[in-house]
Protein backbone atom coordinates (compact mmCIF):
# COMPACT_ATOMS: atom_id res chain seq x y z
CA UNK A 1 57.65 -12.76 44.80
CA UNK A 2 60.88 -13.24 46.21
CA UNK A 3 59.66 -11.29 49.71
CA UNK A 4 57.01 -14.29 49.37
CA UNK A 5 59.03 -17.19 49.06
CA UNK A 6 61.91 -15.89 51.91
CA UNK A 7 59.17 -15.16 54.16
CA UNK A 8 58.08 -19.11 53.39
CA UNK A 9 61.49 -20.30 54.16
CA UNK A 10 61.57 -18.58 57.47
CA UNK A 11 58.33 -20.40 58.33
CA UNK A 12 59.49 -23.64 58.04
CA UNK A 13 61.88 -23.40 61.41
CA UNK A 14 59.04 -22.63 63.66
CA UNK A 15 56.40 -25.56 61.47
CA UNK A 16 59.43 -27.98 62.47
CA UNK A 17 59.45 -26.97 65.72
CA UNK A 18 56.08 -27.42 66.32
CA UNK A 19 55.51 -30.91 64.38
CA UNK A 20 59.05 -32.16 66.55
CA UNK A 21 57.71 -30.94 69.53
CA UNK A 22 54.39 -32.78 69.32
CA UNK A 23 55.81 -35.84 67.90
CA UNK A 24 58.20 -35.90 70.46
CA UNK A 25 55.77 -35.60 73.38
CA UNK A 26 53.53 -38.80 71.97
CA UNK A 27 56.71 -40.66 72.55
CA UNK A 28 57.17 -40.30 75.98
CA UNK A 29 53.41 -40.20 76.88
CA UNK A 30 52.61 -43.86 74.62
CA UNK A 31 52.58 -46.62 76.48
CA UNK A 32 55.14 -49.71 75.22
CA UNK A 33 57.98 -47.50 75.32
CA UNK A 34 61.93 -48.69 75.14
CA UNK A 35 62.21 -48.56 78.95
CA UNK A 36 59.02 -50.89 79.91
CA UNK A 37 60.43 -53.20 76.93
CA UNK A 38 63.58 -53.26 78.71
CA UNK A 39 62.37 -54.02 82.49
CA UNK A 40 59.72 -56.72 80.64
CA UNK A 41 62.80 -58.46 79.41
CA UNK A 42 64.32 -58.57 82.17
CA UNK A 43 61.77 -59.58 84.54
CA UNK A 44 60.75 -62.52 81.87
CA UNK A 45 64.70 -63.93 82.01
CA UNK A 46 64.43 -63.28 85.86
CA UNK A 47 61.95 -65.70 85.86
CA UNK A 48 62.76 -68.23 83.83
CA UNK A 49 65.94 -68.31 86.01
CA UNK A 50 64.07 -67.45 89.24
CA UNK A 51 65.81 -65.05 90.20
CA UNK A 52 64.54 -61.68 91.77
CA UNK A 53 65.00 -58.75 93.98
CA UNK A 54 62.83 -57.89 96.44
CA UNK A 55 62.91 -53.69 95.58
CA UNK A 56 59.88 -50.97 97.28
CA UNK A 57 57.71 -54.27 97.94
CA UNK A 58 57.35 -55.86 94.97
CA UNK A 59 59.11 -58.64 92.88
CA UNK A 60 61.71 -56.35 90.54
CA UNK A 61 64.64 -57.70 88.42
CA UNK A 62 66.16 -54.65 88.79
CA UNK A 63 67.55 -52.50 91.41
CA UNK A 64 66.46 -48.73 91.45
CA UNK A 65 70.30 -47.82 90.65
CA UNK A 66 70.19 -50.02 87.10
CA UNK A 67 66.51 -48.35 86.83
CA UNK A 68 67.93 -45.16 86.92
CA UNK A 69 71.11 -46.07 84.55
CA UNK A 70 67.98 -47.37 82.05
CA UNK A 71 66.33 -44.00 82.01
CA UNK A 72 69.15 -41.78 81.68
CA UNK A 73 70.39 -44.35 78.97
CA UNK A 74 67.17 -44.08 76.65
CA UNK A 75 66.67 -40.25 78.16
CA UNK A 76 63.96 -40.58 80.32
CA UNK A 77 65.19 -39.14 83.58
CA UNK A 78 64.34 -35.56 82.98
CA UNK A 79 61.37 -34.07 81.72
CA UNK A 80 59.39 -33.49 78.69
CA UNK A 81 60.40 -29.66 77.51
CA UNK A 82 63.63 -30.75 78.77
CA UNK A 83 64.73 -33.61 76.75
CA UNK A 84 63.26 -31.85 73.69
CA UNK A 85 65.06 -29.15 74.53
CA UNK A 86 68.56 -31.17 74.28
CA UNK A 87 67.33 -33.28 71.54
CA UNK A 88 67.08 -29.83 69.79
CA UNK A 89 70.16 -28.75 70.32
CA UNK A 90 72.22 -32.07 68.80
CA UNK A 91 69.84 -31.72 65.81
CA UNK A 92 70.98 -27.70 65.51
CA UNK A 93 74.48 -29.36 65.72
CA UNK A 94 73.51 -32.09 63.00
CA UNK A 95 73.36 -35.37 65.91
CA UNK A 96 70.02 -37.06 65.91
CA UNK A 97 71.02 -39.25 68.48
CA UNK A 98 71.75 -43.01 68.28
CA UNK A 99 69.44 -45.83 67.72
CA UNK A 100 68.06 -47.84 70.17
CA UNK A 101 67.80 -50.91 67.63
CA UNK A 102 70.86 -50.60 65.84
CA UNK A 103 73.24 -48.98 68.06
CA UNK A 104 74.42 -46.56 65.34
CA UNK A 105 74.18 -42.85 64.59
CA UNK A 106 70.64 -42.29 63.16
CA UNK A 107 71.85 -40.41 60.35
CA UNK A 108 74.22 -43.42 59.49
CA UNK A 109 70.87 -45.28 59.84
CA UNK A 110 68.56 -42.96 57.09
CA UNK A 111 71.66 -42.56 55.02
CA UNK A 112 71.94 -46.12 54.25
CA UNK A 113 68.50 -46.91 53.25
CA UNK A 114 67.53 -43.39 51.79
CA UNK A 115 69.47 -44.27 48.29
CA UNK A 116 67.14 -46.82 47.96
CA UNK A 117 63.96 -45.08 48.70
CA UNK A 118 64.89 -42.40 46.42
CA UNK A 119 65.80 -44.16 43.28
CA UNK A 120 62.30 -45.80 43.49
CA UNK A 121 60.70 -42.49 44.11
CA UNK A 122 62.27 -40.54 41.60
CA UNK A 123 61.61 -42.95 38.88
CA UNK A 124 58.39 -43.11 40.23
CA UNK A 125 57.75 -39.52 39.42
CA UNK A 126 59.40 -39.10 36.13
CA UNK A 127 57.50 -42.24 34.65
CA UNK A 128 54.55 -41.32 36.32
CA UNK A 129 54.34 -37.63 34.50
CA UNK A 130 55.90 -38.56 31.40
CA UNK A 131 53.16 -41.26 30.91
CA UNK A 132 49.98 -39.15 32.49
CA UNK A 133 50.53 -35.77 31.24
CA UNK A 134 50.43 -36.90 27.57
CA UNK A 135 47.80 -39.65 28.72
CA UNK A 136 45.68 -36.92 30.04
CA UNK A 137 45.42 -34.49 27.07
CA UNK A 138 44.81 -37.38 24.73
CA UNK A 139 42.33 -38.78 26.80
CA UNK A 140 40.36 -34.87 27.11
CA UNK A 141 40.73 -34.50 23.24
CA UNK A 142 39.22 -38.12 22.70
CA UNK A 143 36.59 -38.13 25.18
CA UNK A 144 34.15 -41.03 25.20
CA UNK A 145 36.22 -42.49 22.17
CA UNK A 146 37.27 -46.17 22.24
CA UNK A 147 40.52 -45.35 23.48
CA UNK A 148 39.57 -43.11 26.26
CA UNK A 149 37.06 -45.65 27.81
CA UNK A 150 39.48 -48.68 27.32
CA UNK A 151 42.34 -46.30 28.89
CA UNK A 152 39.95 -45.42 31.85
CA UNK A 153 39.30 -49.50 32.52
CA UNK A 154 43.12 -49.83 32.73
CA UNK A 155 43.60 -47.14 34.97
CA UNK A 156 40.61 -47.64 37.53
CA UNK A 157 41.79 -51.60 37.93
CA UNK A 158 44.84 -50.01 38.74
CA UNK A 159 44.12 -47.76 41.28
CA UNK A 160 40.90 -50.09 43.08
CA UNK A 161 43.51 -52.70 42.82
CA UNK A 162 46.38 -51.91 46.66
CA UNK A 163 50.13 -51.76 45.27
CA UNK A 164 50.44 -54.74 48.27
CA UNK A 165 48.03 -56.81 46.79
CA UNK A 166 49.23 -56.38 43.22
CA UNK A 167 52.72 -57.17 44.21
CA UNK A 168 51.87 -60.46 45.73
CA UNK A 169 50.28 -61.57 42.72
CA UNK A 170 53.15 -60.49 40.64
CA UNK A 171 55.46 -62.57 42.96
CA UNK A 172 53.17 -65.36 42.88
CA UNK A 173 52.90 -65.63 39.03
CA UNK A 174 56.35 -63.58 37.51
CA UNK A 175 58.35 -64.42 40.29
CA UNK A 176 57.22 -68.17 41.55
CA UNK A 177 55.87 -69.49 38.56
CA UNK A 178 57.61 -68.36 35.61
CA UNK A 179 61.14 -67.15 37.41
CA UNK A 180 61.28 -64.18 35.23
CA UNK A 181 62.21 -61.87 37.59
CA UNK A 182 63.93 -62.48 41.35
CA UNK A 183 61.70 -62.43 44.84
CA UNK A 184 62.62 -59.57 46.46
CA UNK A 185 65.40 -57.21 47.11
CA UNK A 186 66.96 -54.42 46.17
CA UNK A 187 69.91 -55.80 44.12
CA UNK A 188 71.53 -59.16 44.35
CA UNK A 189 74.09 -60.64 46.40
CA UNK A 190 76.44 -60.95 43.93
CA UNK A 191 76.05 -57.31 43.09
CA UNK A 192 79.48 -55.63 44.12
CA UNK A 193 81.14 -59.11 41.59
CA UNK A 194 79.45 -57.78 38.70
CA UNK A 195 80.26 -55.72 35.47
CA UNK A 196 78.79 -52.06 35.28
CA UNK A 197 76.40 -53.34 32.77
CA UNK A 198 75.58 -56.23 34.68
CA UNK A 199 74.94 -54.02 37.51
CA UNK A 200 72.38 -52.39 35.34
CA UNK A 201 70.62 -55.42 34.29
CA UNK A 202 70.56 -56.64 37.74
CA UNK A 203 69.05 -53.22 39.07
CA UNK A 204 66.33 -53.00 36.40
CA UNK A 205 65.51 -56.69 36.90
CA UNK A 206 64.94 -56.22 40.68
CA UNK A 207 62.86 -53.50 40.36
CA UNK A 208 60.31 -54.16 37.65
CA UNK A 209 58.20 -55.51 39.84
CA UNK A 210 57.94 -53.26 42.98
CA UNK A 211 57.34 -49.75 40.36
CA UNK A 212 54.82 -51.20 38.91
CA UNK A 213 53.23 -51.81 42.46
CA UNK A 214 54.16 -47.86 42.62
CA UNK A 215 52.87 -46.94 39.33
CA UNK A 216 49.37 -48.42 39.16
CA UNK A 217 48.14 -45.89 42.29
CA UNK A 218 49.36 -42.63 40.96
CA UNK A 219 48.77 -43.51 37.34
CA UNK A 220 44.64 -42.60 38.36
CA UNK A 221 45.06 -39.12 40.42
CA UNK A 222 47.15 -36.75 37.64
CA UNK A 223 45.73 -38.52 34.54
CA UNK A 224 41.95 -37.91 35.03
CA UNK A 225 42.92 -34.73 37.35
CA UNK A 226 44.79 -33.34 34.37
CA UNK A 227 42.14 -34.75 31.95
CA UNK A 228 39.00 -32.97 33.68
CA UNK A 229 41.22 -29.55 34.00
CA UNK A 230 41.88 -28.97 30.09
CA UNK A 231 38.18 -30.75 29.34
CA UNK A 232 36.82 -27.62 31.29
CA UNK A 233 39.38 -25.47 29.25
CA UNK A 234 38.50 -27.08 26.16
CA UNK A 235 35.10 -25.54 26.50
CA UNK A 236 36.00 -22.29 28.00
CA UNK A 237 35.09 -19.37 25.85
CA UNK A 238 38.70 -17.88 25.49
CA UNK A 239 39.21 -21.12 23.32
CA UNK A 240 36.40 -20.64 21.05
CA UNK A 241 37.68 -16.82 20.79
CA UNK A 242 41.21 -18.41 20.07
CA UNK A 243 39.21 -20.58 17.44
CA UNK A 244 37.69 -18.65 15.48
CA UNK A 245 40.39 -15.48 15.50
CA UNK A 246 42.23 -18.64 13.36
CA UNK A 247 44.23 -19.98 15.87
CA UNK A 248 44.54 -24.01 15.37
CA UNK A 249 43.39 -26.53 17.50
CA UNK A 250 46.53 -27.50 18.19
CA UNK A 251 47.67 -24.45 19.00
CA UNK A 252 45.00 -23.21 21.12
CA UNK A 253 45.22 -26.43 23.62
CA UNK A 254 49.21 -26.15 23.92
CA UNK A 255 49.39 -22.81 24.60
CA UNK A 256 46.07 -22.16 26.14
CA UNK A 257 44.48 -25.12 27.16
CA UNK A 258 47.14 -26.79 28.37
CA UNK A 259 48.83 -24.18 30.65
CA UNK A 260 45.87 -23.07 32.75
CA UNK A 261 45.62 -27.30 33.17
CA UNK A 262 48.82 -27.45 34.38
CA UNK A 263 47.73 -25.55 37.42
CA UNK A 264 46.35 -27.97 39.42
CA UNK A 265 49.48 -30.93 38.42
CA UNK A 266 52.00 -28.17 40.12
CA UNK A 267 50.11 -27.52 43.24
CA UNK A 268 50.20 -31.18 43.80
CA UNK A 269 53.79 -31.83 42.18
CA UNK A 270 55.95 -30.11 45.84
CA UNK A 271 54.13 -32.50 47.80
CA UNK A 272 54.92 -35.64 46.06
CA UNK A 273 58.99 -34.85 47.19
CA UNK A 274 57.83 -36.45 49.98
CA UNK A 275 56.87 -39.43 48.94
CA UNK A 276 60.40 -39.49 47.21
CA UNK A 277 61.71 -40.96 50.89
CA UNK A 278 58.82 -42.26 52.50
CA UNK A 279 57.24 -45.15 49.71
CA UNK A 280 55.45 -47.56 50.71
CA UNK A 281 56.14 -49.78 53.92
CA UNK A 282 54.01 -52.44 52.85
CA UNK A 283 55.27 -52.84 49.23
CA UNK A 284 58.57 -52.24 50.84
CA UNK A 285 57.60 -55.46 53.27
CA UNK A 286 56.43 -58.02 50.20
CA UNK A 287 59.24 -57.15 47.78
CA UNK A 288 61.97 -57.46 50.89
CA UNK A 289 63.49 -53.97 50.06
CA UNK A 290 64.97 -52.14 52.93
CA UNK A 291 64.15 -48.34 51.94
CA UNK A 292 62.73 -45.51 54.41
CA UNK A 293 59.35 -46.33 54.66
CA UNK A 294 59.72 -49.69 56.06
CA UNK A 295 62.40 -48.15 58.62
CA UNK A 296 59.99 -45.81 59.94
CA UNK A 297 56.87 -48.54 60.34
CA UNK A 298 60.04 -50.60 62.40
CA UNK A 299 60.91 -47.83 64.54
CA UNK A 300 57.75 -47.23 65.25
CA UNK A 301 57.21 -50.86 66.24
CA UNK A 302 60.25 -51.43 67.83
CA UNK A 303 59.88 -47.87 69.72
CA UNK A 304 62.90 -46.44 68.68
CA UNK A 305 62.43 -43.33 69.27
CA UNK A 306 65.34 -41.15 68.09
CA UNK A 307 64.79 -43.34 64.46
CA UNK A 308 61.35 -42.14 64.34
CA UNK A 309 62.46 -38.54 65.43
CA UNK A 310 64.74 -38.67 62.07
CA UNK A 311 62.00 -39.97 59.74
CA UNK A 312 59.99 -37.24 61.07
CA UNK A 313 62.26 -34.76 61.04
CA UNK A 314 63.61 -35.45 57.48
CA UNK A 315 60.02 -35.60 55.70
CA UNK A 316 58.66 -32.62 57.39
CA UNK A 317 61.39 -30.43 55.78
CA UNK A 318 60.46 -32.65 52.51
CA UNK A 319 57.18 -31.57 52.73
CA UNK A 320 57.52 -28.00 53.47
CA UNK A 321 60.21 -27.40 51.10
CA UNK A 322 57.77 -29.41 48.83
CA UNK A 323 54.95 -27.29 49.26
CA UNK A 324 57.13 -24.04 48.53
CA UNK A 325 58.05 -25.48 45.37
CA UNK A 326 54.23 -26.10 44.92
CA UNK A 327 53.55 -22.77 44.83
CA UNK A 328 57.06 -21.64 42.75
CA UNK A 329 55.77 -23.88 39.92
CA UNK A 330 52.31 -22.22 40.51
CA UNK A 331 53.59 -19.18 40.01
CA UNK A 332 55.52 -20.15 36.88
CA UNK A 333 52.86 -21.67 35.07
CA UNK A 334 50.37 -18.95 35.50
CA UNK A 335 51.79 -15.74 34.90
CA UNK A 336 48.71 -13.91 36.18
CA UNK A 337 49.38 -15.20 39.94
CA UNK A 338 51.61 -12.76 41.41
CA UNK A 339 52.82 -13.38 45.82
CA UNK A 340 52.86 -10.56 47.38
């Protein structure tokens, strides 16, 4: 197994290279890009002052000289392999460039909005697994009972009902209407002023509202996939042979049941790192919280390109890792899977 899981880790340099590389080349081939932006600008102020140069034959606020300055500022003045190629080599030497937006390092850029995006994704998870995974064996063990049809109308509202949507009726009504909890934001203004366990309070108040938006979509996926898994279980005929050898029922579905269900919860549980980062732009957008996924929807509007290179870059290795973790958990559930 450990053969398995080096030769996994040696994949994921070549896997990056190949997502970078194809990302990279649908940013110079889009149209809209940072340099067009820039010579649109400029022809619009030339004119509104009416001024213009007269360059090759046609009406051009700039001269080829600043054209030139332009591409070799935003990296356009060599080709395709080429410009990858250095891009490459400042991200082997941990540089992934500057933004175009912000004029800063883009690490200084992810750095200062991944905190956020993380604490909402990792409470996210925990609360999401501490409330399904029991959720989903009481549910199998009291099928078609009163509580598992009134649990299953709670959850299905949940998930037809977007985390967007939701949140702008919880603004509307908590937020608007009743002032129970503030509009948007991460924290307040006042934040850095406050006592440690005001800072708490604060925190928790600000983000009732956007994990629930979170919560309601994943609640749906591991409950009733969990729930299925140790139904089929429950009826398997190693559980009647448990049975009626005198093993209890209690028993049997902990330490029977309930670890072959587990399988399909820790294929699925690596590739929810990446939504640790990424969360939701639009939720993100309502609730005014300035996390990772509404940088990445920004770069990508704003074409900054060496933003969206990061955001890229960052949750492919989130993923990959993510998926080697899948299968390490995998492996450590079900003793009987072996990597070779």
């Amino acid at each position: 197994m450990r053969d398995y899981f080096f030769r996994r880790l040696l994949l994921i340099p070549p896997t990056l290279l190949g997502i970078t590389v194809i990302v990279f080349i649908i940013t110079r081939l889009v149209p809209g890009g940072p340099l067009e932006r820039a010579l649109m600008e400029t022809q619009q102020i030339s004119a509104t002052t009416g001024v213009a140069s007269q360059v090759a034959g046609q009406d051009m606020a700039l001269s080829e000289a600043q054209l030139q300055q332009l591409k070799e500022y935003y990296g356009f003045d060599k080709p395709i392999l080429i410009s990858y190629a250095d891009w490459l080599m400042k991200v082997i030497q941990g540089d992934l460039g500057s933004s175009y937006r912000y004029n800063e390092p883009v690490w200084d850029v992810i750095r200062d909005r991944f905190p956020v995006s993380l604490y909402y994704g990792l409470v996210t998870l925990v609360i999401t697994y501490l409330v399904c995974i029991p959720l989903g064996v009481l549910k199998a063990i009291r099928h078609r009972t009163i509580v598992d049809s009134f649990s299953s109308i709670l959850i299905f509202m949940g998930y037809a009902i977007p985390g967007y949507a939701l949140g702008s009726l919880l603004l509307l009504y908590f937020s608007v209407r009743l002032e129970w909890f503030p509009m948007g934001g991460f924290v307040s203004i006042q934040f850095a002023e406050m006592s440690p366990f005001e800072k708490v309070s604060d925190l928790i108040n600000h983000s009732v509202l956007p994990l629930i938006c979170y919560l309601v979509g994943s609640f749906a996926l591991v409950t009733l996939l969990l729930k299925n898994h140790l139904m089929d279980n429950l009826a398997a005929d190693y559980m009647r042979t448990a049975i009626a050898k005198g093993v209890s029922f209690r028993s049997a579905v902990t330490k029977h049941a309930m670890r072959n269900s587990l399988i399909p919860i820790a294929t699925t549980f690596g590739q929810n790192i990446t939504l640790l980062v990424s969360g939701s732009f639009l939720i993100e957008t309502i609730f005014d919280i300035d996390g990772f996924g509404l940088l990445g929807l920004t770069a990508i509007l704003d074409r900054d390109y060496p933003v969206v290179m990061g955001v890229v870059f960052l949750g492919s290795v989130l993923l990959l890792i993510g998926n080697i973790i899948s299968d390490f958990l995998v492996a450590l559930v079900d003793p009987r899977i072996r990597f070779s």
